[in-house]
N, C-alpha and C. Protein backbone atom coordinates (compact mmCIF):
# COMPACT_ATOMS: atom_id res chain seq x y z
N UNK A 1 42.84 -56.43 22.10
CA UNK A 1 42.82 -56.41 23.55
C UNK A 1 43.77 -57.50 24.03
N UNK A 2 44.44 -57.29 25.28
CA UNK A 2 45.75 -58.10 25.56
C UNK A 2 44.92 -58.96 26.89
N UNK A 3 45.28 -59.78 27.06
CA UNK A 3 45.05 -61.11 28.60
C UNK A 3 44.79 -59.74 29.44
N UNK A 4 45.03 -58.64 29.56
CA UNK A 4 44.55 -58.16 30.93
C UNK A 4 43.37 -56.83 30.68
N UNK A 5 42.73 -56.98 29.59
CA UNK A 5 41.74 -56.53 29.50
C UNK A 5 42.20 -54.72 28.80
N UNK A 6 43.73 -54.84 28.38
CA UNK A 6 43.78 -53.38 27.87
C UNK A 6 43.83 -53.10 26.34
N UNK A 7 43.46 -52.06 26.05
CA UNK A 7 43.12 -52.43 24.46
C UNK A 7 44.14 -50.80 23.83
N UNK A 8 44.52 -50.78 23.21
CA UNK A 8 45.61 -50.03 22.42
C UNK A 8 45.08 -49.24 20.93
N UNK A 9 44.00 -49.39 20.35
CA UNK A 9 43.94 -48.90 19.13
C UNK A 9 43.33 -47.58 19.58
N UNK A 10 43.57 -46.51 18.39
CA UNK A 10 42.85 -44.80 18.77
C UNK A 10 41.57 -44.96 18.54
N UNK A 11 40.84 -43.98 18.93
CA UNK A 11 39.51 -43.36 19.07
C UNK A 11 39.34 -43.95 17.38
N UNK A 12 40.09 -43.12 16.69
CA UNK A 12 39.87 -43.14 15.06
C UNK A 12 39.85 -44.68 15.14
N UNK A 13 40.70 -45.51 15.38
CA UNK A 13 40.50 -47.19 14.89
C UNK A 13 39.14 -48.05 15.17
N UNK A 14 38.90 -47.33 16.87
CA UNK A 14 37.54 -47.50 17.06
C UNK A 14 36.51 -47.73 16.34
N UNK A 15 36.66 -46.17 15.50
CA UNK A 15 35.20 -45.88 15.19
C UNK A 15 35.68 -46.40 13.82
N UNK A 16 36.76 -46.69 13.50
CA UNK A 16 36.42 -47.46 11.81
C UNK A 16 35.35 -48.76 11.88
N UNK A 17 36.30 -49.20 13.30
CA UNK A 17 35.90 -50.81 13.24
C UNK A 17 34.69 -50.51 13.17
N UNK A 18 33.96 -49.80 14.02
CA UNK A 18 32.69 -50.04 14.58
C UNK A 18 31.87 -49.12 13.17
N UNK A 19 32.13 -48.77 12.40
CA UNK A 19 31.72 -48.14 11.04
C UNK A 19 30.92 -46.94 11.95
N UNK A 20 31.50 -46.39 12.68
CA UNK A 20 30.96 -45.01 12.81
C UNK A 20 31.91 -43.72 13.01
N UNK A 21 31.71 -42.54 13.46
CA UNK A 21 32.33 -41.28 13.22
C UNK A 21 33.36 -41.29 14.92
N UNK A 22 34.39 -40.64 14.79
CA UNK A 22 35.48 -40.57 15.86
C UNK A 22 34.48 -39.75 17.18
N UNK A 23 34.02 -39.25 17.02
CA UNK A 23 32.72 -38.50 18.12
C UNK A 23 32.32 -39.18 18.63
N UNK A 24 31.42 -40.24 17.35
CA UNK A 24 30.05 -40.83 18.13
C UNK A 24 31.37 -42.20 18.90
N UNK A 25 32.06 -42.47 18.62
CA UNK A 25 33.28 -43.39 19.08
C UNK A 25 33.67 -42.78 20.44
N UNK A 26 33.71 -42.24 20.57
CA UNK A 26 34.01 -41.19 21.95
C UNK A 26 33.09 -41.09 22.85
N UNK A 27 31.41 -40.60 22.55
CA UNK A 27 30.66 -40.67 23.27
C UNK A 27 30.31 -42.00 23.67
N UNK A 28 30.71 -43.21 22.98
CA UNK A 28 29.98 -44.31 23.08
C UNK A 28 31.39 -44.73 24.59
N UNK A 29 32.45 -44.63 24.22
CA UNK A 29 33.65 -44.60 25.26
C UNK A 29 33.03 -44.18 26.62
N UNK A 30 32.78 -42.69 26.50
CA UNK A 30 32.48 -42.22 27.78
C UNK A 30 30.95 -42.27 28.48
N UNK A 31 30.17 -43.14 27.59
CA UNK A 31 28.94 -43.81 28.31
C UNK A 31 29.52 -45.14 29.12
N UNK A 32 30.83 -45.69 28.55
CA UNK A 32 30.79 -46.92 29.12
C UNK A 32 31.58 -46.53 30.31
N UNK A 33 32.18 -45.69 30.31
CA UNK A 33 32.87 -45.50 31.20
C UNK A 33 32.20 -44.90 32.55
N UNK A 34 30.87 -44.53 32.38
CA UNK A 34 29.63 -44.16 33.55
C UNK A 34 29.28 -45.83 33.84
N UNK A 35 29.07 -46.96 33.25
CA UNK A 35 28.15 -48.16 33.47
C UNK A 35 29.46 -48.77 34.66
N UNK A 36 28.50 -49.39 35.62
CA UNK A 36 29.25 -49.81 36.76
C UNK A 36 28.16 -51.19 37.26
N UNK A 37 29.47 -52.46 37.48
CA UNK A 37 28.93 -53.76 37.52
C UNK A 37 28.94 -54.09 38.84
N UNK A 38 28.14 -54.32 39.98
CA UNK A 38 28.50 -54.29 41.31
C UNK A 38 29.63 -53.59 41.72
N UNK A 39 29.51 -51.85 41.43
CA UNK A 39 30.01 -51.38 42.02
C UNK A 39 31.11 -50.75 41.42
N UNK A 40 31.47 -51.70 40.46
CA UNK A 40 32.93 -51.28 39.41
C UNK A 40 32.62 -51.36 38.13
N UNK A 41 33.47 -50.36 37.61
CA UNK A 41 33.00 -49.53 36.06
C UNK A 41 33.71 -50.88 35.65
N UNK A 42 33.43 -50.46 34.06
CA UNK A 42 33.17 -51.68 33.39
C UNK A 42 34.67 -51.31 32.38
N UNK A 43 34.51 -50.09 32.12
CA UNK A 43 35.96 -49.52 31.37
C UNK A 43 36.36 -48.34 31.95
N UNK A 44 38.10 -48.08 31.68
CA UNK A 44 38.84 -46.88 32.14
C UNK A 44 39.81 -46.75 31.33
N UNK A 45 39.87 -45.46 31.36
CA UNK A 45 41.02 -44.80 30.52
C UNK A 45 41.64 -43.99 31.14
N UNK A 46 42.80 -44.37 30.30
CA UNK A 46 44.03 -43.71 31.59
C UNK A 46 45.09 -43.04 30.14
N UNK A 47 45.16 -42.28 30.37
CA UNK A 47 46.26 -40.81 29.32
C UNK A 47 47.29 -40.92 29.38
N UNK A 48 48.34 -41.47 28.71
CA UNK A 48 49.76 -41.93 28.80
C UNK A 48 50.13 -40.98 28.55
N UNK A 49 51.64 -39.92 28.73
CA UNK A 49 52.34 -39.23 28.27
C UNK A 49 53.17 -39.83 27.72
N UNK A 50 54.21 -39.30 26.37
CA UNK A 50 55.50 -39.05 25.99
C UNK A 50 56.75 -39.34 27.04
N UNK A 51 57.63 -40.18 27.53
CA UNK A 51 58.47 -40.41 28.28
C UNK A 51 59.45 -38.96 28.24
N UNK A 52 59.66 -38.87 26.40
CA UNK A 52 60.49 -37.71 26.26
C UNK A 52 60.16 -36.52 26.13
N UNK A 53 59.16 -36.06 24.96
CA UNK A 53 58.52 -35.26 25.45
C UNK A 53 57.65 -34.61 26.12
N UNK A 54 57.14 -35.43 27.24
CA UNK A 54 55.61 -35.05 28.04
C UNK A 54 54.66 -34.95 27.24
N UNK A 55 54.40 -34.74 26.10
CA UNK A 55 52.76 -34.77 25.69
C UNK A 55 52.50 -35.75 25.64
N UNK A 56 51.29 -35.68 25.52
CA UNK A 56 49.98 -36.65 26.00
C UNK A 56 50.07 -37.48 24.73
N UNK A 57 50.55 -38.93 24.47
CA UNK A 57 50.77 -40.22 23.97
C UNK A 57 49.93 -40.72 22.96
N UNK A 58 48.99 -41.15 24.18
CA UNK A 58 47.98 -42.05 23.64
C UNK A 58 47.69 -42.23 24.63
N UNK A 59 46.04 -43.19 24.93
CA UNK A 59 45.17 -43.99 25.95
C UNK A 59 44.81 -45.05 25.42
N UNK A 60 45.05 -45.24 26.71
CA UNK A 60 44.93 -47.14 27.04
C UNK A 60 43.52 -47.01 27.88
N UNK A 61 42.58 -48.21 27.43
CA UNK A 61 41.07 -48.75 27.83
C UNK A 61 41.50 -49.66 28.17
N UNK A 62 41.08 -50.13 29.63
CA UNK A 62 41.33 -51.27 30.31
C UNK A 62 39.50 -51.49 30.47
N UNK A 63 39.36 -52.85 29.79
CA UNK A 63 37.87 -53.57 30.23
C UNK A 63 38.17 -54.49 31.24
N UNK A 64 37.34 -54.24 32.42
CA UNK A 64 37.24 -55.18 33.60
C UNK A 64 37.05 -56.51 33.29
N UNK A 65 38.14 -57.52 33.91
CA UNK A 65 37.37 -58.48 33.84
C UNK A 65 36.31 -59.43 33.97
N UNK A 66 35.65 -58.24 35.33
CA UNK A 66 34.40 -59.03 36.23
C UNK A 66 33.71 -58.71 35.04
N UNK A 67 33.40 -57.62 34.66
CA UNK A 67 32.66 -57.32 33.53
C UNK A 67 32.43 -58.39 32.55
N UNK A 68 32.31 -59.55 32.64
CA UNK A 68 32.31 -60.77 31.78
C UNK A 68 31.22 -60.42 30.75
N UNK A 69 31.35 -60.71 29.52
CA UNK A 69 30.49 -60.78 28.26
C UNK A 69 30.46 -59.04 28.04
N UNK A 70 30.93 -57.88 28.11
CA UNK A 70 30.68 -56.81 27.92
C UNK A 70 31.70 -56.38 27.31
N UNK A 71 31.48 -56.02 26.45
CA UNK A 71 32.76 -55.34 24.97
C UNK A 71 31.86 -53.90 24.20
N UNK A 72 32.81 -53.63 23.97
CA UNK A 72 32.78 -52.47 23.18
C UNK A 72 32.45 -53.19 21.61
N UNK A 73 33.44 -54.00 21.57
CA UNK A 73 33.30 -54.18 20.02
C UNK A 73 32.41 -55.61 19.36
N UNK A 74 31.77 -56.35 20.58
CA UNK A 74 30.56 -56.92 20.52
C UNK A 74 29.58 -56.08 20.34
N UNK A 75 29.36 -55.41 21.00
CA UNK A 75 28.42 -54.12 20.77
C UNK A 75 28.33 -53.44 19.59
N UNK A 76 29.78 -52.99 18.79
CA UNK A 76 29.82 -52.57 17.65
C UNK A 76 29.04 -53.46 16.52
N UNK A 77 29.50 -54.64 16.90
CA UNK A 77 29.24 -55.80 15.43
C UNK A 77 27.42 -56.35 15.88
N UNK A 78 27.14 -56.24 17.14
CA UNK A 78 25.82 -56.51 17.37
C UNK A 78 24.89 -55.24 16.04
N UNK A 79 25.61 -53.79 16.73
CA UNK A 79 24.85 -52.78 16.49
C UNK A 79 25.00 -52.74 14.13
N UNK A 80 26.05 -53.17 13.84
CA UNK A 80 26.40 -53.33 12.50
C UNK A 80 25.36 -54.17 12.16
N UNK A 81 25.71 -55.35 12.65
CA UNK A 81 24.60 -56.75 12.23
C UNK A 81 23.30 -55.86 12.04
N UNK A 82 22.58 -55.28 13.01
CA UNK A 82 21.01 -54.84 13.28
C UNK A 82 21.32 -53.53 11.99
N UNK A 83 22.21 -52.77 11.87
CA UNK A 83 22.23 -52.00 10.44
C UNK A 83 22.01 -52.40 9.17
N UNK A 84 22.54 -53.98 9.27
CA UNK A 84 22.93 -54.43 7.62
C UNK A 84 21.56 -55.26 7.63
N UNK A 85 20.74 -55.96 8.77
CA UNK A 85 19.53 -56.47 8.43
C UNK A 85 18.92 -55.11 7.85
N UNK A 86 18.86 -54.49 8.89
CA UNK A 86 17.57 -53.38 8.40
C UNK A 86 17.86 -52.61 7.23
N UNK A 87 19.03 -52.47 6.30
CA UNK A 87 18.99 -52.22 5.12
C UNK A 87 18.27 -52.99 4.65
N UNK A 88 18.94 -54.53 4.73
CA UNK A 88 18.44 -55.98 3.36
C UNK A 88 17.00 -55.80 3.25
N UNK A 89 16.50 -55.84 4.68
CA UNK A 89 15.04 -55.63 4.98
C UNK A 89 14.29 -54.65 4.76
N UNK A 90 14.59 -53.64 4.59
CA UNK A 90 13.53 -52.39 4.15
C UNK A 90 13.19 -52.23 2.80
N UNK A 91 11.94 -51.54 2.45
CA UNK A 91 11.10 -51.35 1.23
C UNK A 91 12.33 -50.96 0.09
N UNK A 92 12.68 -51.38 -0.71
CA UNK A 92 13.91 -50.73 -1.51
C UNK A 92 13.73 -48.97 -1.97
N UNK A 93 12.59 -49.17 -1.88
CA UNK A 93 12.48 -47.36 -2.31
C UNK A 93 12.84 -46.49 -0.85
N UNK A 94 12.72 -47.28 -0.30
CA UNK A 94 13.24 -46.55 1.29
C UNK A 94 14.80 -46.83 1.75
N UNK A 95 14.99 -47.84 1.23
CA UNK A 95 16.58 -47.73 1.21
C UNK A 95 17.21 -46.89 0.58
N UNK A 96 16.76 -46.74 -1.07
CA UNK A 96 17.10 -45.57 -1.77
C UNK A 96 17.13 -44.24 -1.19
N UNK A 97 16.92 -44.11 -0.22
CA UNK A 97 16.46 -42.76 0.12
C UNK A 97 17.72 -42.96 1.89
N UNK A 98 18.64 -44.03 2.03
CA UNK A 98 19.81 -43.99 3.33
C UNK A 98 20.62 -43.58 2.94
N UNK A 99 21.69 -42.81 4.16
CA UNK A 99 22.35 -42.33 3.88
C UNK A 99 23.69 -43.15 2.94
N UNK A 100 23.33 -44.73 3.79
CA UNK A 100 24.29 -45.14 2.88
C UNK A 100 24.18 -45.14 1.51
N UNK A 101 22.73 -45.50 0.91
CA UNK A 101 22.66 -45.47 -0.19
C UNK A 101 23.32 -44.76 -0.92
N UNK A 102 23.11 -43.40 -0.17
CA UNK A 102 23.50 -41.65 -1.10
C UNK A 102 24.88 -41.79 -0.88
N UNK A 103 25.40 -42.07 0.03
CA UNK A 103 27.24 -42.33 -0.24
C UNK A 103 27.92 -43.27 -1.36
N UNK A 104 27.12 -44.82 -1.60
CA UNK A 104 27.47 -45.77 -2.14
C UNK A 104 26.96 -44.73 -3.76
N UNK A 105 25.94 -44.51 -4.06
CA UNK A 105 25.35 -43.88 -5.50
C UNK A 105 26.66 -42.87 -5.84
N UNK A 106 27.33 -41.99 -4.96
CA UNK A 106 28.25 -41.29 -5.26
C UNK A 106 29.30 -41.44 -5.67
N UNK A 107 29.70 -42.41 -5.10
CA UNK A 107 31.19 -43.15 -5.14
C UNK A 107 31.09 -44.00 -6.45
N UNK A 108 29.67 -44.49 -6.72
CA UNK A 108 29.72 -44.91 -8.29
C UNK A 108 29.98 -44.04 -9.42
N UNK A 109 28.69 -42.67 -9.08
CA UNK A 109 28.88 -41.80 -10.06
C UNK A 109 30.13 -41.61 -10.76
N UNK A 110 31.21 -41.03 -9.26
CA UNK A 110 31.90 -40.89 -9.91
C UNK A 110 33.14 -41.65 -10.36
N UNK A 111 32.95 -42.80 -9.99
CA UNK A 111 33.91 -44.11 -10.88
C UNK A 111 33.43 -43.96 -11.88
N UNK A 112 32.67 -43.87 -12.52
CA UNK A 112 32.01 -43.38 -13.77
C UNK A 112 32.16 -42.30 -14.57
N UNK A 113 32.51 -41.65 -13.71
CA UNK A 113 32.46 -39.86 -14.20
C UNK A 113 31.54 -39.77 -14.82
N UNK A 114 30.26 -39.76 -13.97
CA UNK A 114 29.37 -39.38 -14.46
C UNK A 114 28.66 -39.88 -15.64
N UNK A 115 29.58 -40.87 -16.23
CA UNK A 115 28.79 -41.30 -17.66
C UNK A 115 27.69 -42.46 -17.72
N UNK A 116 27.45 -42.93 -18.60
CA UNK A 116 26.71 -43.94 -18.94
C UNK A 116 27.45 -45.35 -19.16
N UNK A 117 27.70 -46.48 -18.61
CA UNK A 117 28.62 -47.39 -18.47
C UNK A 117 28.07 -47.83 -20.44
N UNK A 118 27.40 -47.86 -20.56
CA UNK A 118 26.60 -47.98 -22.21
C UNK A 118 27.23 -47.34 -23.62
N UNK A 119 26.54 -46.20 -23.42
CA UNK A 119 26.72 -45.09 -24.10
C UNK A 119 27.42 -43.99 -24.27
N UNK A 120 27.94 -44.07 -23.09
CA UNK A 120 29.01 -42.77 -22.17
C UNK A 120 27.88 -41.68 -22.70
N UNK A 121 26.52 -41.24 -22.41
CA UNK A 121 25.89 -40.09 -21.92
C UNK A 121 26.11 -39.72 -20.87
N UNK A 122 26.21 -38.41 -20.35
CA UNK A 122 26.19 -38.02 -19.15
C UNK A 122 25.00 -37.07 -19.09
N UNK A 123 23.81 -37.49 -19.13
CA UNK A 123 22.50 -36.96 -18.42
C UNK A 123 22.07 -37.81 -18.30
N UNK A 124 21.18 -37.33 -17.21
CA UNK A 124 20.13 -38.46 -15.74
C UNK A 124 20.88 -39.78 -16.30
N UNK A 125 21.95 -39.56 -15.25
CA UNK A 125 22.53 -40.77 -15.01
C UNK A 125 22.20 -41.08 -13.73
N UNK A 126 21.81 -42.89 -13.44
CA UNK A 126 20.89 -43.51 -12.92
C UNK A 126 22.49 -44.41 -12.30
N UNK A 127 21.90 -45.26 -11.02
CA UNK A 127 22.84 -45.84 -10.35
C UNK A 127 22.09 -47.68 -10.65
N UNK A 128 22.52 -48.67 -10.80
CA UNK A 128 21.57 -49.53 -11.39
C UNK A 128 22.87 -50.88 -10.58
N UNK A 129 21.83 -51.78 -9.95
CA UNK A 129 22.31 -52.83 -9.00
C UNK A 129 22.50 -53.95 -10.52
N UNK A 130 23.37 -54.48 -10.33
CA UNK A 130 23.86 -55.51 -11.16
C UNK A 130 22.91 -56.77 -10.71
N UNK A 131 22.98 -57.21 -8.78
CA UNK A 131 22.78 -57.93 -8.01
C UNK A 131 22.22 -57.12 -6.95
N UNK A 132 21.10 -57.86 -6.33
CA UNK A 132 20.78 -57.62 -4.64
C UNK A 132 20.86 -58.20 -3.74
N UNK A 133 22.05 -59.14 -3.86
CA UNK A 133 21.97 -60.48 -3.07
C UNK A 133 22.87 -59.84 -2.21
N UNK A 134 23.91 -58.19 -2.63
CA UNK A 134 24.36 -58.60 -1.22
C UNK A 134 23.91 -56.42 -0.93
N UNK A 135 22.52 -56.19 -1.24
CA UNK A 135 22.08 -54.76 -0.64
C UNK A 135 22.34 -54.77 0.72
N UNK A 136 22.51 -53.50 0.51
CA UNK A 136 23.72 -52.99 1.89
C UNK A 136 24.89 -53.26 2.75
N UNK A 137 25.40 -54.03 1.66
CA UNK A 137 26.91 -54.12 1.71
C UNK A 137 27.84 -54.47 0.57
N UNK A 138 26.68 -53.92 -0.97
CA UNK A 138 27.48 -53.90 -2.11
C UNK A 138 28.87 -53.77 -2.24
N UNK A 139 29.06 -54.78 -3.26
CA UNK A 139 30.44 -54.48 -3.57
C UNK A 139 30.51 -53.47 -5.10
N UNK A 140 31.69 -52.36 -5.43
CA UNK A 140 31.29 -51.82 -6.11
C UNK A 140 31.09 -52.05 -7.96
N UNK A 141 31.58 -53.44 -8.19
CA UNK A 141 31.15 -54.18 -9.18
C UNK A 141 29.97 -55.05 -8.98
N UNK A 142 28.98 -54.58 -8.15
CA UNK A 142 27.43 -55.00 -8.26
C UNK A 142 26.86 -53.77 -8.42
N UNK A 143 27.35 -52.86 -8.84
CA UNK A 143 26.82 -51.20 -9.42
C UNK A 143 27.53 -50.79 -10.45
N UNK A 144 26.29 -50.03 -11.59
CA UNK A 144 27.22 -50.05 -12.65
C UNK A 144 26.42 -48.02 -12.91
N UNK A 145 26.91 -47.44 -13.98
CA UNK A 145 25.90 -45.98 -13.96
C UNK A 145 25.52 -46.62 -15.57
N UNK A 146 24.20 -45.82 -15.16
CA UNK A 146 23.32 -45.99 -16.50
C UNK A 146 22.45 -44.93 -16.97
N UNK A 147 22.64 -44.54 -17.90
CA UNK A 147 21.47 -43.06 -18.25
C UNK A 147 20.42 -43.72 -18.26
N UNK A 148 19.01 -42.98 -17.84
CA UNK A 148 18.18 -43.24 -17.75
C UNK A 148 17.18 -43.72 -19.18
N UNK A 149 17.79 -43.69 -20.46
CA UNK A 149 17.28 -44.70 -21.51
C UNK A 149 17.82 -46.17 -21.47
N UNK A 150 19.10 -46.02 -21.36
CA UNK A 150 20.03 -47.58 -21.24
C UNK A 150 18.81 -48.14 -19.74
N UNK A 151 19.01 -47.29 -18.79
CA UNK A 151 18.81 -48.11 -17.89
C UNK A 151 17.16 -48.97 -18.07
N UNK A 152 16.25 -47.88 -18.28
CA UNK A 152 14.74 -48.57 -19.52
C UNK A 152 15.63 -49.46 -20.40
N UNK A 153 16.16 -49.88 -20.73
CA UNK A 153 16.07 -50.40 -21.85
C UNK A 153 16.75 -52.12 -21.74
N UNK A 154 17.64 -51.46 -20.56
CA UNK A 154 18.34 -52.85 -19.61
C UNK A 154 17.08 -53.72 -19.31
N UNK A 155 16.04 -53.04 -18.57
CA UNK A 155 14.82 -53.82 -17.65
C UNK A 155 13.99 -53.99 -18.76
N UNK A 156 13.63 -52.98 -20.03
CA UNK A 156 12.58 -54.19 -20.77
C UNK A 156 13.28 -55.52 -21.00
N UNK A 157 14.38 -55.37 -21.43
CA UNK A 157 15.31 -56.86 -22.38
C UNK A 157 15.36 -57.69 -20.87
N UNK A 158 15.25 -57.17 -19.79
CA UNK A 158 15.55 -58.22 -18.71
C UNK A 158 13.92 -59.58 -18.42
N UNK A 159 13.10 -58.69 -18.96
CA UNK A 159 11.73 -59.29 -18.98
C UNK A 159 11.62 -60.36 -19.80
């Protein structure tokens, strides 16, 4: 965002920052763009054209300045923060069961291809935390795949 309150990145950059989908990035845009602070909206978007060819450019979000303390992307990192507690914080068998979980388990699998980081079996292969110090926002060398004997066999010897 520049000294006069206009901000330049796409819908898509949006919703990276804010770790959500180009939609829900959009709807969250055009809620703010209904909220009005004595009287004046808080954000606007305005549709630039192409100088040369006339199509439609890009948009520019101008945040008011009266609007003091109100951001989009405070909001994002508020709403992240309250995501990444309530992972750390929930029952782990109930985390197992988020969506992030099921994305992060996948993306191991298949760094793995499927095998056994052990044995290289590939049946009931198991997703197994190295560390939990940093659940729900693993890095992917704090996950390793483990068939489900290695992985028994990791936790008796860990006792």
């Amino acid at each position: 965002m520049d000294g006069n309150g206009q901000c330049f990145p796409t819908q898509q950059r949006i919703a990276e920052m804010m770790g959500i989908s180009r939609t829900t990035a959009n709807k969250y845009i055009q809620q703010l763009e209904k909220i009005e602070i004595d009287g004046e909206k808080i954000i606007k978007r305005v549709k630039k054209r192409n100088m040369i060819t006339a199509a439609w450019d890009h948009t520019v979000y101008t945040i008011n300045a009266n609007a003091t303390g109100v951001s989009i992307f405070d909001l994002a990192a508020r709403q992240k923060s309250q995501k990444l507690l309530d992972l750390k914080n929930m029952p782990y068998a109930e985390y197992l069961k988020t969506a992030h979980w099921k994305k992060l388990r996948g993306t191991v699998l298949k760094r793995f291809e499927y095998r056994c980081a052990i044995c290289n079996s590939n049946e009931s292969i198991e997703v197994h935390h190295r560390t939990y110090e940093r659940r729900g926002e693993e890095r992917l060398t704090d996950l390793t795949a483990l068939c489900d004997k290695c992985h028994e066999l990791y936790h008796q010897n860990q006792r």
